[in-house]
Protein backbone atom coordinates (compact mmCIF):
# COMPACT_ATOMS: atom_id res chain seq x y z
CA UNK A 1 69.21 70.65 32.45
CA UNK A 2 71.67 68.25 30.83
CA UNK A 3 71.27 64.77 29.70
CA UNK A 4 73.11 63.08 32.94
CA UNK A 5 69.72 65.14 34.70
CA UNK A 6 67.62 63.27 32.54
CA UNK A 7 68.62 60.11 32.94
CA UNK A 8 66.28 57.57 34.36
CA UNK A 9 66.21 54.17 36.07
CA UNK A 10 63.24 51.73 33.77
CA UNK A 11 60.34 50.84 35.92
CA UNK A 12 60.55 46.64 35.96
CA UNK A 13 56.98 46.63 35.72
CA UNK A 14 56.37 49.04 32.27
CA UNK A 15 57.87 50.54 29.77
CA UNK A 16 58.82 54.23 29.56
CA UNK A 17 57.29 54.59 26.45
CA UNK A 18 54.39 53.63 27.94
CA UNK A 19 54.35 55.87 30.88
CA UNK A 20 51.04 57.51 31.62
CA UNK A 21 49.88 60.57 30.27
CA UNK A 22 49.76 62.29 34.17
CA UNK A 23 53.35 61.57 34.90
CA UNK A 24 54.68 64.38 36.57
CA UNK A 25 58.63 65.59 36.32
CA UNK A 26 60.17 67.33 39.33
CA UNK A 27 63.37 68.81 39.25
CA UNK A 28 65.98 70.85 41.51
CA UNK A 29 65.42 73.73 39.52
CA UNK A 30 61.73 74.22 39.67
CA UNK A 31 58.53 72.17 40.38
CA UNK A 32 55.08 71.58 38.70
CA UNK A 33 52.14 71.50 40.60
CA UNK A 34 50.84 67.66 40.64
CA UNK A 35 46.76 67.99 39.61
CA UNK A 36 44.50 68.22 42.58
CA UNK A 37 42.01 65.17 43.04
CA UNK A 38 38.93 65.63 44.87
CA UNK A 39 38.72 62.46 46.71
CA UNK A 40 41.12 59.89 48.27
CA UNK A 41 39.38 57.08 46.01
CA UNK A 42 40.92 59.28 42.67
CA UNK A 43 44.00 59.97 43.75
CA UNK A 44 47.10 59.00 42.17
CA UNK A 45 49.84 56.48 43.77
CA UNK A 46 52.75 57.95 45.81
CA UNK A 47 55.29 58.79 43.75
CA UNK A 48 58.75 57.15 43.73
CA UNK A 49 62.02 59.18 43.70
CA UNK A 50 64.59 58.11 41.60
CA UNK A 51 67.81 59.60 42.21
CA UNK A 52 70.84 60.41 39.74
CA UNK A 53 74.05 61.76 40.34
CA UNK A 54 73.85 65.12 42.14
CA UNK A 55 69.71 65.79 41.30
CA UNK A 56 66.68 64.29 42.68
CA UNK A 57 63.93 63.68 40.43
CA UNK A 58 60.16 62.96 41.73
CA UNK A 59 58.54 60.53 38.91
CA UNK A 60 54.76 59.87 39.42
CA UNK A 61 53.65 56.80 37.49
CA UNK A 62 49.79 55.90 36.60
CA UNK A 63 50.17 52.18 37.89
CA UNK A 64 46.62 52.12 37.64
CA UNK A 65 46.78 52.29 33.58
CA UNK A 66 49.82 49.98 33.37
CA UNK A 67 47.45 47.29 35.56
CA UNK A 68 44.83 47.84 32.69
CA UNK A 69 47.22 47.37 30.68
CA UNK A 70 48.13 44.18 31.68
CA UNK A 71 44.71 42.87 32.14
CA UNK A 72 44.52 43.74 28.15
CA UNK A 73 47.32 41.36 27.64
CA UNK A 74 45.46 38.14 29.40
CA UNK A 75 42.18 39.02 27.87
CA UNK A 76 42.54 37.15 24.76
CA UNK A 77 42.82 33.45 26.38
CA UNK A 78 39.56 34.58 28.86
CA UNK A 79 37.91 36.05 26.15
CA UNK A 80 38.44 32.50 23.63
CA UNK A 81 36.71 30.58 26.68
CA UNK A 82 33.91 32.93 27.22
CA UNK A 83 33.02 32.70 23.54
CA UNK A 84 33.20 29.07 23.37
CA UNK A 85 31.02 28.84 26.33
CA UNK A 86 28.49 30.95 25.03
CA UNK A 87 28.17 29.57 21.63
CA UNK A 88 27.22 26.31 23.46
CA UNK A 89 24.93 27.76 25.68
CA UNK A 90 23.28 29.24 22.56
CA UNK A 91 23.16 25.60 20.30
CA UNK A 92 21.50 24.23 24.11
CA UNK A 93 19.12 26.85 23.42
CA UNK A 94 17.89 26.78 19.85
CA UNK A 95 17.94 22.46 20.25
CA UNK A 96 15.12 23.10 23.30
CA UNK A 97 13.77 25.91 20.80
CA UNK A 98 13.04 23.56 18.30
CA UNK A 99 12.02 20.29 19.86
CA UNK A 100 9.18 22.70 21.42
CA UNK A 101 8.22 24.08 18.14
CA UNK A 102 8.53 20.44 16.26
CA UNK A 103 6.02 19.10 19.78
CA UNK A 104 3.52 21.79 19.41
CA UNK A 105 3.07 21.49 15.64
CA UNK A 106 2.82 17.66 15.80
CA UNK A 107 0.55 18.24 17.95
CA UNK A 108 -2.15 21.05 16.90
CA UNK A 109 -1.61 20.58 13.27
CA UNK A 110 -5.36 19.90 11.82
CA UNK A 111 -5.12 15.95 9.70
CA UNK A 112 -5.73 17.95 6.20
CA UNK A 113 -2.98 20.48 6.59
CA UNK A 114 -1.13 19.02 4.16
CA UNK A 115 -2.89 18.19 0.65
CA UNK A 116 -3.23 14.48 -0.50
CA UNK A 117 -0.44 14.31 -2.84
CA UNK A 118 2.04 15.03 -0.54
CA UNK A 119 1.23 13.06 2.25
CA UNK A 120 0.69 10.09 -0.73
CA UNK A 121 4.06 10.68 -1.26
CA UNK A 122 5.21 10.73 2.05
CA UNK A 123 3.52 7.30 2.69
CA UNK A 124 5.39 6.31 -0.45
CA UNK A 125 8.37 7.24 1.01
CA UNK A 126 7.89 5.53 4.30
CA UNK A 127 6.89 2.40 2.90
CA UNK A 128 10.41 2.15 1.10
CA UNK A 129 12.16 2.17 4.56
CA UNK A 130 9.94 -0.27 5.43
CA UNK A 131 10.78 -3.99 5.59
CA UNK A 132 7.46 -6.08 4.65
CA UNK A 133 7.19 -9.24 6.19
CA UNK A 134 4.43 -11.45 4.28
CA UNK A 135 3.39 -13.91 6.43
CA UNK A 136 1.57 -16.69 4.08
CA UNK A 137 -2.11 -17.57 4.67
CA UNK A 138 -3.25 -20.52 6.28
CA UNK A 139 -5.28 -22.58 3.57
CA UNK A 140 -8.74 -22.97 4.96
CA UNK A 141 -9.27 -26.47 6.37
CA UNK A 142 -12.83 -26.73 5.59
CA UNK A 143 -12.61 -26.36 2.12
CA UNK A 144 -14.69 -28.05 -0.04
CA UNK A 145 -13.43 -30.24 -3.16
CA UNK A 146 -15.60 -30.74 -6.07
CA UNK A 147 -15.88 -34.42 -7.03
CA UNK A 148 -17.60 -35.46 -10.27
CA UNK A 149 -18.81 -39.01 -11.03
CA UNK A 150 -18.22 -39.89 -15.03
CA UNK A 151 -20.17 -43.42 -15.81
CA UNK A 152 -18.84 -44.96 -19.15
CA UNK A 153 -22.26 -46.63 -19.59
CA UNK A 154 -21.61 -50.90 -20.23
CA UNK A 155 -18.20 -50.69 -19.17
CA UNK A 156 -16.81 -53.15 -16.29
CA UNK A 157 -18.09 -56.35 -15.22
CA UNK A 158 -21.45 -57.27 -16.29
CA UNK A 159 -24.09 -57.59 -13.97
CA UNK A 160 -25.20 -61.54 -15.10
CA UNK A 161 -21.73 -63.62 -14.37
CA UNK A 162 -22.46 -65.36 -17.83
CA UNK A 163 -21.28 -62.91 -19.73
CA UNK A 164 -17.60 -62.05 -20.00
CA UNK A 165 -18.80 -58.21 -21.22
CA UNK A 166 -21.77 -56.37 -21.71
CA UNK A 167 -20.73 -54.25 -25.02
CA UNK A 168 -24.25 -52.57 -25.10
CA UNK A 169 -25.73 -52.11 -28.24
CA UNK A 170 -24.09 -53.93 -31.57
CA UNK A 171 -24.16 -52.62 -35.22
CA UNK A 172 -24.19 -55.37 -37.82
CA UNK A 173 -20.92 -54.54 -38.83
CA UNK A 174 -19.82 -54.74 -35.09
CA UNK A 175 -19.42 -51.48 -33.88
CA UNK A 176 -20.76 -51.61 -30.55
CA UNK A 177 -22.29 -48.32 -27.89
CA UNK A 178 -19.50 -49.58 -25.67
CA UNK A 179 -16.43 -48.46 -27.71
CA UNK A 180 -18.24 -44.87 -28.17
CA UNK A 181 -19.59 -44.85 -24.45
CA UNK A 182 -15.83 -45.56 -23.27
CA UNK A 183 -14.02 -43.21 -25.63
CA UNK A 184 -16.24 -39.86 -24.89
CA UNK A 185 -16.10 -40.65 -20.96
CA UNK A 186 -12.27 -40.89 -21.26
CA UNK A 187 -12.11 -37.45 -22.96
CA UNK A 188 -14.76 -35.94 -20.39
CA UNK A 189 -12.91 -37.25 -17.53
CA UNK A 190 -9.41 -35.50 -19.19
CA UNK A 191 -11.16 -32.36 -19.33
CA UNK A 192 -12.80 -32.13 -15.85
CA UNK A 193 -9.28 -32.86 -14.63
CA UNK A 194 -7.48 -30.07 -16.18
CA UNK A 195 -10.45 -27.89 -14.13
CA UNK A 196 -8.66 -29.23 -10.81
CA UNK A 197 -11.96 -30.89 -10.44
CA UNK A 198 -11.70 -34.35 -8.17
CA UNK A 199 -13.11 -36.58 -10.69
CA UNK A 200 -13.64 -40.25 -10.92
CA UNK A 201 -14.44 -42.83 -14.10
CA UNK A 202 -17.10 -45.35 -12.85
CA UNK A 203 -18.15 -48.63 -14.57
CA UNK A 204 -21.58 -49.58 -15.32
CA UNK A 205 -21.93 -51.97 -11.69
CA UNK A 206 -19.13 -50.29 -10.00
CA UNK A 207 -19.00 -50.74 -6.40
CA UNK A 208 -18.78 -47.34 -5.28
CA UNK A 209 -21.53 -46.44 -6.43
CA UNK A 210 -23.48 -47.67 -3.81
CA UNK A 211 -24.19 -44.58 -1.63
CA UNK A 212 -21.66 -42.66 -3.72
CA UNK A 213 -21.67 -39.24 -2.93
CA UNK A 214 -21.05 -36.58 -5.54
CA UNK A 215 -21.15 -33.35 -6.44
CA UNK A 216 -22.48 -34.76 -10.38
CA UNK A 217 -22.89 -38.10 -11.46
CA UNK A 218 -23.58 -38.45 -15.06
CA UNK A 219 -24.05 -41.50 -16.97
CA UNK A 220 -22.41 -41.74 -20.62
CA UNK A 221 -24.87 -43.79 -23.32
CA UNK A 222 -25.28 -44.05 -26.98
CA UNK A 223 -28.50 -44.81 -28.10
CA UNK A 224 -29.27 -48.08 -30.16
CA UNK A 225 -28.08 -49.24 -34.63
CA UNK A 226 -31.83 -49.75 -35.23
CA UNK A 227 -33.12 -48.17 -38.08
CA UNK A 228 -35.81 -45.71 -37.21
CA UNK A 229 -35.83 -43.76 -40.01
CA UNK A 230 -34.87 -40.00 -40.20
CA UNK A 231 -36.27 -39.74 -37.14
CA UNK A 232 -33.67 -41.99 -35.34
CA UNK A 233 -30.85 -39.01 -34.63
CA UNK A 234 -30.32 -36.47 -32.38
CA UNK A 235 -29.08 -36.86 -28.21
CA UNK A 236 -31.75 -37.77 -25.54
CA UNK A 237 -31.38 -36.98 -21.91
CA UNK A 238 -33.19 -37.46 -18.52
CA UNK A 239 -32.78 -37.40 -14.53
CA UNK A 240 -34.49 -39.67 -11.96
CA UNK A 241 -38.45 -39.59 -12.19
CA UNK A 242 -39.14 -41.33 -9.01
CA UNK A 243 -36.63 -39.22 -6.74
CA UNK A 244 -38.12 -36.45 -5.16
CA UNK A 245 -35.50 -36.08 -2.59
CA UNK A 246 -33.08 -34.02 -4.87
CA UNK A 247 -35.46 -33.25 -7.82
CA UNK A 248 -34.78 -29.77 -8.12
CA UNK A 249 -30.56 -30.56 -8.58
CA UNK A 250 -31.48 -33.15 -10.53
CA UNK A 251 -33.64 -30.76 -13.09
CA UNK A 252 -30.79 -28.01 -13.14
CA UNK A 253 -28.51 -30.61 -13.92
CA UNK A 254 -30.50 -32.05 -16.44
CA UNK A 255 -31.25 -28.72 -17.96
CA UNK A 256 -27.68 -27.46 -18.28
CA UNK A 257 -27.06 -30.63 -20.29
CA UNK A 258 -29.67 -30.20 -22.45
CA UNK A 259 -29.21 -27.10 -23.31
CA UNK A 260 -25.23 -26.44 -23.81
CA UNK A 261 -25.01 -30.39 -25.30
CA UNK A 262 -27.33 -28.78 -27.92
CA UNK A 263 -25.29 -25.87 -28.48
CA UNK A 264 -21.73 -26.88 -28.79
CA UNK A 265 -22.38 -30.35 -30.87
CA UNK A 266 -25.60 -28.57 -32.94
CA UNK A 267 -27.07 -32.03 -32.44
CA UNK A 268 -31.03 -31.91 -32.09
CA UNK A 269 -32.74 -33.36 -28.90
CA UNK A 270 -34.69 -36.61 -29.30
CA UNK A 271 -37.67 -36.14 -26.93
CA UNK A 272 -38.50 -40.41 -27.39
CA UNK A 273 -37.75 -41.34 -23.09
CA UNK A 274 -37.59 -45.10 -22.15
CA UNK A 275 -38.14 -46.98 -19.14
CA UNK A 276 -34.42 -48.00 -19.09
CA UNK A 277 -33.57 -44.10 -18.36
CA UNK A 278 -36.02 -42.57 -16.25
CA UNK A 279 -35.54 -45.89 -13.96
CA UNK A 280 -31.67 -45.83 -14.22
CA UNK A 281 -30.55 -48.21 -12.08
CA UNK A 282 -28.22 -46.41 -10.88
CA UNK A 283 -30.19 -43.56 -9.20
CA UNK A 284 -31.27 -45.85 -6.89
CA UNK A 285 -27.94 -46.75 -5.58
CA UNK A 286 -26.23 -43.66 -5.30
CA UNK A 287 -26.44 -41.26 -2.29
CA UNK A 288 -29.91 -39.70 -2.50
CA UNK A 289 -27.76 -35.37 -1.89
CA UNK A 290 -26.00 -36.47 -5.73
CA UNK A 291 -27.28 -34.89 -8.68
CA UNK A 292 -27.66 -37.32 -11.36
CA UNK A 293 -28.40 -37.64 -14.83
CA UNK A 294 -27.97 -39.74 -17.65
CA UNK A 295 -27.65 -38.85 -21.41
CA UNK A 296 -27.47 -40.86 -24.50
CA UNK A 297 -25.06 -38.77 -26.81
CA UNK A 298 -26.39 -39.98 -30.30
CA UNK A 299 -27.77 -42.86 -33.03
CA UNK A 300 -25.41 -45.80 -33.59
CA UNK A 301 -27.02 -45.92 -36.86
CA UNK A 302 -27.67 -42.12 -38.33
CA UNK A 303 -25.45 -40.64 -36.45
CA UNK A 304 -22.76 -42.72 -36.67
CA UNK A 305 -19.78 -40.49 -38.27
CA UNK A 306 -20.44 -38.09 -35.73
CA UNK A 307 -20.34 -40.19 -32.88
CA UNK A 308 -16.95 -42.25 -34.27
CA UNK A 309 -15.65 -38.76 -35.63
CA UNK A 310 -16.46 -36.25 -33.04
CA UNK A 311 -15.58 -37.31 -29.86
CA UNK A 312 -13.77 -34.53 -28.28
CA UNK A 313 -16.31 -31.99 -29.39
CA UNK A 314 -19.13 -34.75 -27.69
CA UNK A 315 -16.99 -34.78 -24.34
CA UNK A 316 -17.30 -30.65 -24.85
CA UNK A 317 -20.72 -30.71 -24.78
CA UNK A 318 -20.41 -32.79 -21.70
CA UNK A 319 -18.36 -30.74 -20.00
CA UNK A 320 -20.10 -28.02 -20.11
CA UNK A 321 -23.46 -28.91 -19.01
CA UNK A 322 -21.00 -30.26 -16.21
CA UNK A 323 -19.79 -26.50 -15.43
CA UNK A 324 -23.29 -24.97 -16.21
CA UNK A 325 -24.43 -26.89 -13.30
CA UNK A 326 -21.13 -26.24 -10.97
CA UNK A 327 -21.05 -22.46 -11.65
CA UNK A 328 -24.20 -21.04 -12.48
CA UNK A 329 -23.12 -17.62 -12.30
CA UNK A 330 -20.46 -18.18 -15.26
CA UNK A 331 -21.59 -18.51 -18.68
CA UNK A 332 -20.26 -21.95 -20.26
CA UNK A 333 -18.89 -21.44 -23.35
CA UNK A 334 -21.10 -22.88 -26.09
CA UNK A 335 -18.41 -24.79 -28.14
CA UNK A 336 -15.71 -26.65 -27.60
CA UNK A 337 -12.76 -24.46 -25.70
């Protein structure tokens, strides 16, 4: 057999190289028996003759492996879109997975599964994404405002139109109970203010005091320049004997001022009572719901450098029998602060 007897014409659809392994040569000279098949469904293609100059030759081709073959070479592009597809089908998936797992936990996990630090901290966390919006509380409209009556005893217009002043008691060198009276109720009233308390400085005859109503009334004195001997010192102090309406404020006011004017100033308590203060004129005129008292802070005569020298600590003394009475629950201190 030469080379012009084995020359062949390509097959368009494959290359030679690539023939099939059951290709099967006939030639002039001879022939090889093509394998048996044992059904119609396995058998090969018919085989195509290709014919050279002067010899036939019979070439049988496995089309069916060059087909394969060719399906091989579009996989790739199929095979990119069928991945794709199924990686998304699988993210669908585990999402649904997970929103079931997150439901059913929320849902059958006990309140104390997790310990109270954590879910402190948690909260903590939560409350810094948070925005707080503080509304502002209405003030109440039925609150009630202290008010606090201060008498500077002798001051104002007298009550007889003759006179021009009533300056109280007069020492021979002419100090008189109205200078002390004034200057003491001046301090108390500066006091009581800085306390926010609503507080009003009265005369001796002032017109508001008829029917005034007050949460404390107290009437400022000084007691007379006669010369009683060593017994003429020390504070004296006294509420309304004839009202029976409000006797029990009355006593707790009177009380307090006894007993934290005695501590701050260290002044004794005179126990001599006139007339002129259990029958205080102006108990009578005030509203019969005010506590009221009146208290003569000292001597004009022996204790006169403590009542021209120690004002601020007598308005002390004041004040607090003032907040004894106001806030019984609070201790008032028992000097001057």
């Amino acid at each position: 057999m030469t080379d012009h007897d084995q020359n062949w014409i390509d097959d368009p659809h494959g290359d030679p190289a690539e023939a099939d392994d059951f290709a099967v040569w006939s030639f002039d000279t001879g022939a090889i028996e093509p394998p048996r098949f044992t059904s119609e469904a396995s058998a090969p293609p018919a085989p195509r003759v290709v014919r050279t100059a002067g010899t036939a030759t019979t070439l049988t081709l496995g089309t069916g492996r060059r087909a394969a073959r060719r399906r091989a070479t579009a996989r790739p592009a199929d095979q990119t879109a069928g991945i794709w597809w199924s990686a998304l089908r699988n993210l669908v998936i585990a999402l649904a997975a997970a929103v079931l797992v997150s439901t059913i936990f929320s849902l059958w996990t006990r309140p104390n599964f997790f310990s109270d630090e954590f879910r402190a901290g948690l909260n903590e966390v939560q409350a810094t994404q948070r925005v707080v919006q503080i509304q502002p509380s209405p003030l109440p409209t039925d609150t009630h405002e202290i008010r606090i009556g201060i008498i500077a005893g002798h001051s104002g217009r007298p009550q007889d139109p003759t006179f021009e002043a009533d300056p109280g008691a007069v020492c021979p060198d002419g100090l008189t109970e109205l200078e002390i009276n004034e200057a003491v109720a001046r301090r108390v009233v500066t006091i009581l203010s800085q306390d926010r308390y609503m507080v009003d400085l009265l005369t001796e005859f002032d017109p508001r005091l008829e029917g005034y109503q007050a949460d404390v009334l107290v009437s400022i004195h000084s007691n007379d320049c006669q010369d009683y001997g060593p017994a003429g010192t020390g504070f004296n102090a006294a509420s309304a004997s004839a009202r029976q309406t409000t006797r029990g404020q009355d006593e707790k006011l009177l009380a307090c001022l006894i007993s934290q004017y005695a501590a701050t100033t260290g002044l004794p308590q005179h126990y001599g009572l006139t007339y002129d203060m259990t029958d205080y004129h102006t108990f009578s005129e005030v509203a019969v719901d005010t506590p009221t008292a009146i208290i003569e802070i000292g001597f004009l005569r022996n204790d006169r450098a403590f009542l021209t020298q120690q004002q601020d600590l007598i308005a002390q003394g004041i004040v607090n029998g003032i907040r004894c009475f106001l806030l019984p629950d609070s201790s008032a201190p028992a000097s001057g602060s």
